[in-house]
PDB file of N, CA and C in Angstrom:
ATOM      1  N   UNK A   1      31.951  82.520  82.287  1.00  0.00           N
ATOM      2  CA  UNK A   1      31.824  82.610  80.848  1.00  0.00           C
ATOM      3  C   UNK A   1      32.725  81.558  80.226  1.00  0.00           C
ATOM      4  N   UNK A   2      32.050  80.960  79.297  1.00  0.00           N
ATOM      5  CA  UNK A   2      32.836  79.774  78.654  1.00  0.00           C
ATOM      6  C   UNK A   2      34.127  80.497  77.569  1.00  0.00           C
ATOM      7  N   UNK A   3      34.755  79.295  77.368  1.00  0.00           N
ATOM      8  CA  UNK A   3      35.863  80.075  75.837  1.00  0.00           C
ATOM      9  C   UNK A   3      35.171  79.526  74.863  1.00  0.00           C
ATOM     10  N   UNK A   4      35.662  80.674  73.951  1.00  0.00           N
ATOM     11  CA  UNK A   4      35.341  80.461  72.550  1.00  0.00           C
ATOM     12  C   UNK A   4      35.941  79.633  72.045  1.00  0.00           C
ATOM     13  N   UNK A   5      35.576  78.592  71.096  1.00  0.00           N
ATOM     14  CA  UNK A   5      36.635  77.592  69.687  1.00  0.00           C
ATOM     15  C   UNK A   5      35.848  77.621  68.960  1.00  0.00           C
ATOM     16  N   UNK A   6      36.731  77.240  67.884  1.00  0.00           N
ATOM     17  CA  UNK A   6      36.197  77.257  66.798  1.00  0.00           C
ATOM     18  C   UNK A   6      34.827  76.337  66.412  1.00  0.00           C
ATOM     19  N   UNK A   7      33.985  76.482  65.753  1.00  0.00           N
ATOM     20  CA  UNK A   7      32.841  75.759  65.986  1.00  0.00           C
ATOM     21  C   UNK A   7      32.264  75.653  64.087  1.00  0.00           C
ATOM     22  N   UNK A   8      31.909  74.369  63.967  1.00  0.00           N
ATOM     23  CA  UNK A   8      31.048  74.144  63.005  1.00  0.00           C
ATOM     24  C   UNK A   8      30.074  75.124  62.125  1.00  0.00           C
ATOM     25  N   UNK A   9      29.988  75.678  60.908  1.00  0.00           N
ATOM     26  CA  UNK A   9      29.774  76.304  60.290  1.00  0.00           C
ATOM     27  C   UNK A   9      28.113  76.086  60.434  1.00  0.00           C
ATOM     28  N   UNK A  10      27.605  74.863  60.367  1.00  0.00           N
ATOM     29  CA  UNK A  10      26.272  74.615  60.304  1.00  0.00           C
ATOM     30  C   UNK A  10      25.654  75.073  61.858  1.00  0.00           C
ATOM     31  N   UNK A  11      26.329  74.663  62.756  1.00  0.00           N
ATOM     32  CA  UNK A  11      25.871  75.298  63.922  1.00  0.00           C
ATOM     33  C   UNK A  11      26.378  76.777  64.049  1.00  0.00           C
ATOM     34  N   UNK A  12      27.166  77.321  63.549  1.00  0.00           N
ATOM     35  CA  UNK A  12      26.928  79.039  63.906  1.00  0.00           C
ATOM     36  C   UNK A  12      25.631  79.582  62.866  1.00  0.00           C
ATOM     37  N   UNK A  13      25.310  79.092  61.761  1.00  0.00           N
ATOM     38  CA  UNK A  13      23.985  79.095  61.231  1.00  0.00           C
ATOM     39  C   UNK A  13      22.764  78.988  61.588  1.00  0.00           C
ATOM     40  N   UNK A  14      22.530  78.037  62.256  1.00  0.00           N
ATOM     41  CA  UNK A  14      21.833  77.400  63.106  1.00  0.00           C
ATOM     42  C   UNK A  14      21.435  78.622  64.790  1.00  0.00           C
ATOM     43  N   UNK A  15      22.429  79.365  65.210  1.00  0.00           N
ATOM     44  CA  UNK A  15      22.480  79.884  66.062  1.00  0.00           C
ATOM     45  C   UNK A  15      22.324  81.352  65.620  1.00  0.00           C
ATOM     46  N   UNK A  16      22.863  81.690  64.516  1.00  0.00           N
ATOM     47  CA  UNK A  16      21.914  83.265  63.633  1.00  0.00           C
ATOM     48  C   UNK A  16      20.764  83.117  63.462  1.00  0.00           C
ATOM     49  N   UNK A  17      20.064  81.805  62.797  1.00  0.00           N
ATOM     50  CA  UNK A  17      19.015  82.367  62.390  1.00  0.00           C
ATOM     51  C   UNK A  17      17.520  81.877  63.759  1.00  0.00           C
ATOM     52  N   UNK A  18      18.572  80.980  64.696  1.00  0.00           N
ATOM     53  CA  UNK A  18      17.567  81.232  65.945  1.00  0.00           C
ATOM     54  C   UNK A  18      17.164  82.441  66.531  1.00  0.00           C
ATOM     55  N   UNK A  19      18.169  83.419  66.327  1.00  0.00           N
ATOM     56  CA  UNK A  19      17.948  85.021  66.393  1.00  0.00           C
ATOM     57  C   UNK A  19      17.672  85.901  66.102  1.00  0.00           C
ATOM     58  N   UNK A  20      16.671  85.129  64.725  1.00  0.00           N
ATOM     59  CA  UNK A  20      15.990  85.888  63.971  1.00  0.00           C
ATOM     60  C   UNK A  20      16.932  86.497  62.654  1.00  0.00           C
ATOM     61  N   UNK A  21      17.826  86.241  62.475  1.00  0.00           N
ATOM     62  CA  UNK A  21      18.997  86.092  60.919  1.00  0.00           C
ATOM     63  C   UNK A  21      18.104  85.396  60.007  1.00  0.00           C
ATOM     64  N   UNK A  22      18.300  86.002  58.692  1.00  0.00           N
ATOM     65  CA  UNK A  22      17.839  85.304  57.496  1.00  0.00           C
ATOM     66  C   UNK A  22      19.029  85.508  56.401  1.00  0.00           C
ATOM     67  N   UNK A  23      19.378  84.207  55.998  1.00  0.00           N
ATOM     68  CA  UNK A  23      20.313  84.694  54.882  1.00  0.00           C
ATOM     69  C   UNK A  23      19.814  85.313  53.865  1.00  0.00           C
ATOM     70  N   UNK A  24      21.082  86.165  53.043  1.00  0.00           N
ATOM     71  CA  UNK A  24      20.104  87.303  51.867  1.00  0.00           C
ATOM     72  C   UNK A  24      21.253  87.044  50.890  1.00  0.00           C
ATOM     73  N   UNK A  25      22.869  86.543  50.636  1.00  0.00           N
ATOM     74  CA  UNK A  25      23.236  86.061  49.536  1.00  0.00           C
ATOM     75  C   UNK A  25      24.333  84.910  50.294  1.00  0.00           C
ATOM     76  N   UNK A  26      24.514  84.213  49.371  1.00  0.00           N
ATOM     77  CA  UNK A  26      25.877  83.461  49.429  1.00  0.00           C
ATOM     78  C   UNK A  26      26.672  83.363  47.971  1.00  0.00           C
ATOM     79  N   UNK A  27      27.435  83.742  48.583  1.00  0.00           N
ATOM     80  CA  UNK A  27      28.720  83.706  47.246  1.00  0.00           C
ATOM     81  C   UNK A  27      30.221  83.237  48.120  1.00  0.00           C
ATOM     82  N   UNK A  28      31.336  84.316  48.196  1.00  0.00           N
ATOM     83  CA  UNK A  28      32.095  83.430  48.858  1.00  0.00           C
ATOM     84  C   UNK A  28      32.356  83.048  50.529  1.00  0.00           C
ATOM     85  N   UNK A  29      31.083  84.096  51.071  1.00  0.00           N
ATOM     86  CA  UNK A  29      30.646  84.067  52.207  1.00  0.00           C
ATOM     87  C   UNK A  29      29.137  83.643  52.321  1.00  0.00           C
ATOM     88  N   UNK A  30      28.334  83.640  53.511  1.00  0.00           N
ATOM     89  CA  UNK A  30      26.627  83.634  53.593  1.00  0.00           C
ATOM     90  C   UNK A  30      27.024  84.623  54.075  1.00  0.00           C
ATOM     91  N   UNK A  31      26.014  85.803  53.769  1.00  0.00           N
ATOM     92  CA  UNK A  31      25.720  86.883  54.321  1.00  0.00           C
ATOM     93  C   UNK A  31      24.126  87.047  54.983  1.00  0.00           C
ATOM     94  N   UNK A  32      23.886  87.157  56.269  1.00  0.00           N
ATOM     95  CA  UNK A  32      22.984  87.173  57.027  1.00  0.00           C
ATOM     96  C   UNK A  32      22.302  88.341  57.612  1.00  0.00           C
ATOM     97  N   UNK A  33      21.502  89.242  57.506  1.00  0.00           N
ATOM     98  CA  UNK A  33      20.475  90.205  58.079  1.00  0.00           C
ATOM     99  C   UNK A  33      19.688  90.221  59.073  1.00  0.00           C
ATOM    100  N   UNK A  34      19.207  90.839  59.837  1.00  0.00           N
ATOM    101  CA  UNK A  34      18.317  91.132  60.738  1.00  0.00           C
ATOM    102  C   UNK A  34      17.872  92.465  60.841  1.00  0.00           C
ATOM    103  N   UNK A  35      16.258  93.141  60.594  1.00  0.00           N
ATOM    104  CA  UNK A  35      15.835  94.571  60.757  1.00  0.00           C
ATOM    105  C   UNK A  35      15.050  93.890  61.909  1.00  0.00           C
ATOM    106  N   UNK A  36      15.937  95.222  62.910  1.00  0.00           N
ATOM    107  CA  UNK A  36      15.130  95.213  63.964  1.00  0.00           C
ATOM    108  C   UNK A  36      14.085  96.685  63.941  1.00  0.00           C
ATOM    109  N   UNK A  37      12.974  96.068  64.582  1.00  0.00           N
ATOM    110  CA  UNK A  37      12.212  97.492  64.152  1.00  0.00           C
ATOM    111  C   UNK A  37      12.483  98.916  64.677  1.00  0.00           C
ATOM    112  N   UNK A  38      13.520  98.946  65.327  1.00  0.00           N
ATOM    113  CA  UNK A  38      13.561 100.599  65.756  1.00  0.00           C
ATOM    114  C   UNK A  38      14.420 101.140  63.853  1.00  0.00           C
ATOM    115  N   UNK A  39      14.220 100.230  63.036  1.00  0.00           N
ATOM    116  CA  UNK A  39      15.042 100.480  61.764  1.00  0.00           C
ATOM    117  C   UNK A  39      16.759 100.022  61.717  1.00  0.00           C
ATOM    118  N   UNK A  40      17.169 100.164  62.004  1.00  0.00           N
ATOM    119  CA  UNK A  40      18.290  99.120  62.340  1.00  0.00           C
ATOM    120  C   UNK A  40      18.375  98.031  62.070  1.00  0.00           C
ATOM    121  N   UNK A  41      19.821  97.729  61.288  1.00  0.00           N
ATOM    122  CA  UNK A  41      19.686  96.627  60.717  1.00  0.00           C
ATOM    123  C   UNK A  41      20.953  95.913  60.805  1.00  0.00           C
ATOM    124  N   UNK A  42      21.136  94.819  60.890  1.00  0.00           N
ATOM    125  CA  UNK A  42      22.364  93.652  61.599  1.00  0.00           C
ATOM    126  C   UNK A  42      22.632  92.990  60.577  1.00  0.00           C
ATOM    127  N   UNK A  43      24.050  93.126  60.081  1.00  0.00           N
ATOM    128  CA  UNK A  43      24.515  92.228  58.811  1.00  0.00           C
ATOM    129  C   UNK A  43      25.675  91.899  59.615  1.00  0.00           C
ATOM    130  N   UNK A  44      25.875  90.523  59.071  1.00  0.00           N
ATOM    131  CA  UNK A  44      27.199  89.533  59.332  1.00  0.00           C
ATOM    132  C   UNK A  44      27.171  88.549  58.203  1.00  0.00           C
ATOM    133  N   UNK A  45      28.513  87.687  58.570  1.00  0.00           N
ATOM    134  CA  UNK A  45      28.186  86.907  57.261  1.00  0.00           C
ATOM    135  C   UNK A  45      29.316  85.646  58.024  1.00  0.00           C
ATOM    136  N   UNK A  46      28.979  84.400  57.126  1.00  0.00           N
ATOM    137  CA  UNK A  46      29.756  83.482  57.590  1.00  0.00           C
ATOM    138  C   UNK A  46      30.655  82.579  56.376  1.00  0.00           C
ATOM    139  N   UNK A  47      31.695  82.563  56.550  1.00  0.00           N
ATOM    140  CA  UNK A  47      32.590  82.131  55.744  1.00  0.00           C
ATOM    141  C   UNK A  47      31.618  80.673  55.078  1.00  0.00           C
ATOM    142  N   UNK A  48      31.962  80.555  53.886  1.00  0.00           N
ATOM    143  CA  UNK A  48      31.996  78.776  53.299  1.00  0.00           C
ATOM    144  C   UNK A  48      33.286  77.902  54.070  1.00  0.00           C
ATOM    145  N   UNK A  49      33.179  76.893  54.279  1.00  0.00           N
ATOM    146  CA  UNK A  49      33.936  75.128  54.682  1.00  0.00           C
ATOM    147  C   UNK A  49      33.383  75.016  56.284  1.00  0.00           C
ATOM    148  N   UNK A  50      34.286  74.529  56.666  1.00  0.00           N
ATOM    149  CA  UNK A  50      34.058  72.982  57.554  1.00  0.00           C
ATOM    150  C   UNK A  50      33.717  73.807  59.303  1.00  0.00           C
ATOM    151  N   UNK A  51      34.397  74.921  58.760  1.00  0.00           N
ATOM    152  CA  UNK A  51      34.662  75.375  60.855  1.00  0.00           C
ATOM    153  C   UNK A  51      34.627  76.911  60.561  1.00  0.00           C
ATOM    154  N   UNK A  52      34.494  77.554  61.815  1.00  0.00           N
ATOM    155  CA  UNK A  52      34.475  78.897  62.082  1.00  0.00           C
ATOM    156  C   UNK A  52      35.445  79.301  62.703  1.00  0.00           C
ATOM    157  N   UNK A  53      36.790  80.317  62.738  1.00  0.00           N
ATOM    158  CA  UNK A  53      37.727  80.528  63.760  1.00  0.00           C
ATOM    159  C   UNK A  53      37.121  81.584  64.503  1.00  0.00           C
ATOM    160  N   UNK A  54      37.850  81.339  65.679  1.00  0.00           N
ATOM    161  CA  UNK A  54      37.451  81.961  66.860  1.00  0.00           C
ATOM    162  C   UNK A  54      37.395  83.460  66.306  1.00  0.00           C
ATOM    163  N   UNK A  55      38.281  84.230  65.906  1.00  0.00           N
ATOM    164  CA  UNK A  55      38.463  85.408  65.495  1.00  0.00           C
ATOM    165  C   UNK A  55      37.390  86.033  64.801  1.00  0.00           C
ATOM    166  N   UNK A  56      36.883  84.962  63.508  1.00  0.00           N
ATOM    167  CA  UNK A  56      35.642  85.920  63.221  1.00  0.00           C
ATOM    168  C   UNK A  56      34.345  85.212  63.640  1.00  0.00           C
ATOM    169  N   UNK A  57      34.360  84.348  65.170  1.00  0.00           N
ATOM    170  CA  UNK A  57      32.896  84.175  65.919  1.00  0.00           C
ATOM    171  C   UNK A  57      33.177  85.646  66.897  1.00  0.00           C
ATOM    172  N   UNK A  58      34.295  86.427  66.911  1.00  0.00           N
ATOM    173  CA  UNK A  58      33.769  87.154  67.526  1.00  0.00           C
ATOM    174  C   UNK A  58      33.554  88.542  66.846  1.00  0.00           C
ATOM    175  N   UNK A  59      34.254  88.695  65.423  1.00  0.00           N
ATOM    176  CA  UNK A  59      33.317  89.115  65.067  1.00  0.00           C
ATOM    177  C   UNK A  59      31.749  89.546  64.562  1.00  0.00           C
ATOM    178  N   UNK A  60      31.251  88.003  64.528  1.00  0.00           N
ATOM    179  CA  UNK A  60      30.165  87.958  64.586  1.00  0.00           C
ATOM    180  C   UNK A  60      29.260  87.959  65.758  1.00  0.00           C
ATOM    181  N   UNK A  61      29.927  87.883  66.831  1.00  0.00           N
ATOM    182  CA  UNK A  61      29.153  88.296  68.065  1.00  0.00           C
ATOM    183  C   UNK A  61      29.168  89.943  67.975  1.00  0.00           C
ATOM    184  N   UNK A  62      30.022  90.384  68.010  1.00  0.00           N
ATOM    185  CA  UNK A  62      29.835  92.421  68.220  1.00  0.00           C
ATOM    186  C   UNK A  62      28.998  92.554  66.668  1.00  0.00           C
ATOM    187  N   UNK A  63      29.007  92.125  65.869  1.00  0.00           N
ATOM    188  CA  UNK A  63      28.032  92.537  64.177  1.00  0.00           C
ATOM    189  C   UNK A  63      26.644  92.422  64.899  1.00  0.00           C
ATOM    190  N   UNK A  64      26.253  91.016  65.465  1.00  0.00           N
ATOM    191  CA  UNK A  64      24.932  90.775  65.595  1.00  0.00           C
ATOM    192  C   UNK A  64      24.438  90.938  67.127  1.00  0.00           C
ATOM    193  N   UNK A  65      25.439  91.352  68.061  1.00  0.00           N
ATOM    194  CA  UNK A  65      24.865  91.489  69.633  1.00  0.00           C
ATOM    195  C   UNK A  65      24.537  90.236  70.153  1.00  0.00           C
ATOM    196  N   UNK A  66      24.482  89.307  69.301  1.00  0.00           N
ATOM    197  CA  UNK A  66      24.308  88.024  70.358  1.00  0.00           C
ATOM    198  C   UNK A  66      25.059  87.922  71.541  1.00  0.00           C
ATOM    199  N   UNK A  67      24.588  87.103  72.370  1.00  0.00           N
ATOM    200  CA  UNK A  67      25.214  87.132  73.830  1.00  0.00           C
ATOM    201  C   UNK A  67      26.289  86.456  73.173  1.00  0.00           C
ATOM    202  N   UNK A  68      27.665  85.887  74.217  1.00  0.00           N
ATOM    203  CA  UNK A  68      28.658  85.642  73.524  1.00  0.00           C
ATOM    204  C   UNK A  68      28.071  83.974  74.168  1.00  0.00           C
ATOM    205  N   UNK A  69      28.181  83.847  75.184  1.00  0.00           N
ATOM    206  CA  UNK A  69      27.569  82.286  75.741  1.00  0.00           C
ATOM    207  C   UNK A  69      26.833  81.703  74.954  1.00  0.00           C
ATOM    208  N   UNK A  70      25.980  82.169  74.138  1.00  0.00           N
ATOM    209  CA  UNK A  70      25.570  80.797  72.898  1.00  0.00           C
ATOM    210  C   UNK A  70      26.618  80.412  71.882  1.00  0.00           C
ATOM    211  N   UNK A  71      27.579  81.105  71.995  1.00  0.00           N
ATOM    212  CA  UNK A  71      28.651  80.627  70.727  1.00  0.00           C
ATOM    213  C   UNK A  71      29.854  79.584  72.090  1.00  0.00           C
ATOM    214  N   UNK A  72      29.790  79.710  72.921  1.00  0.00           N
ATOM    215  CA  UNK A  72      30.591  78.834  74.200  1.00  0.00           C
ATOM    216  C   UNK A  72      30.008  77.268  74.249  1.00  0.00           C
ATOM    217  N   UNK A  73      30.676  76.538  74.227  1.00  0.00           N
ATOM    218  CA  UNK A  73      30.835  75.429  74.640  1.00  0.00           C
ATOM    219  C   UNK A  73      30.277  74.775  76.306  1.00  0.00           C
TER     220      UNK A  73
END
């Protein structure tokens, strides 16, 4: 398993909504959704500027279940 760093805002975007994420607002975050059909539904959100810290890519890995290896290097 690779380590996590911090990674580009446009590519953790890029990698939600390959997973079927659609953004639903931006204000001082993007906030991102997914209904999966058993009804269940996956919200995360991604900060505004330049980079993502490690700390909340992993929160956004346990919000959305993505494997953690697409956010790895």
């Amino acid at each position: 398993m690779g380590k996590l760093r911090p990674l580009n805002t446009a590519e953790v975007i890029r990698i939600l909504e390959k997973h079927g994420f659609k953004e639903v607002r931006s204000r001082k975050h993007t906030t991102f959704k997914k209904f999966l059909p058993s009804g269940k539904v996956l919200t995360t959100w991604v900060p505004h500027g330049n980079k993502v810290s490690v700390f909340v890519l992993q929160y956004i890995i346990k919000q959305t279940e993505i494997p953690r290896e697409e956010f790895t290097e």
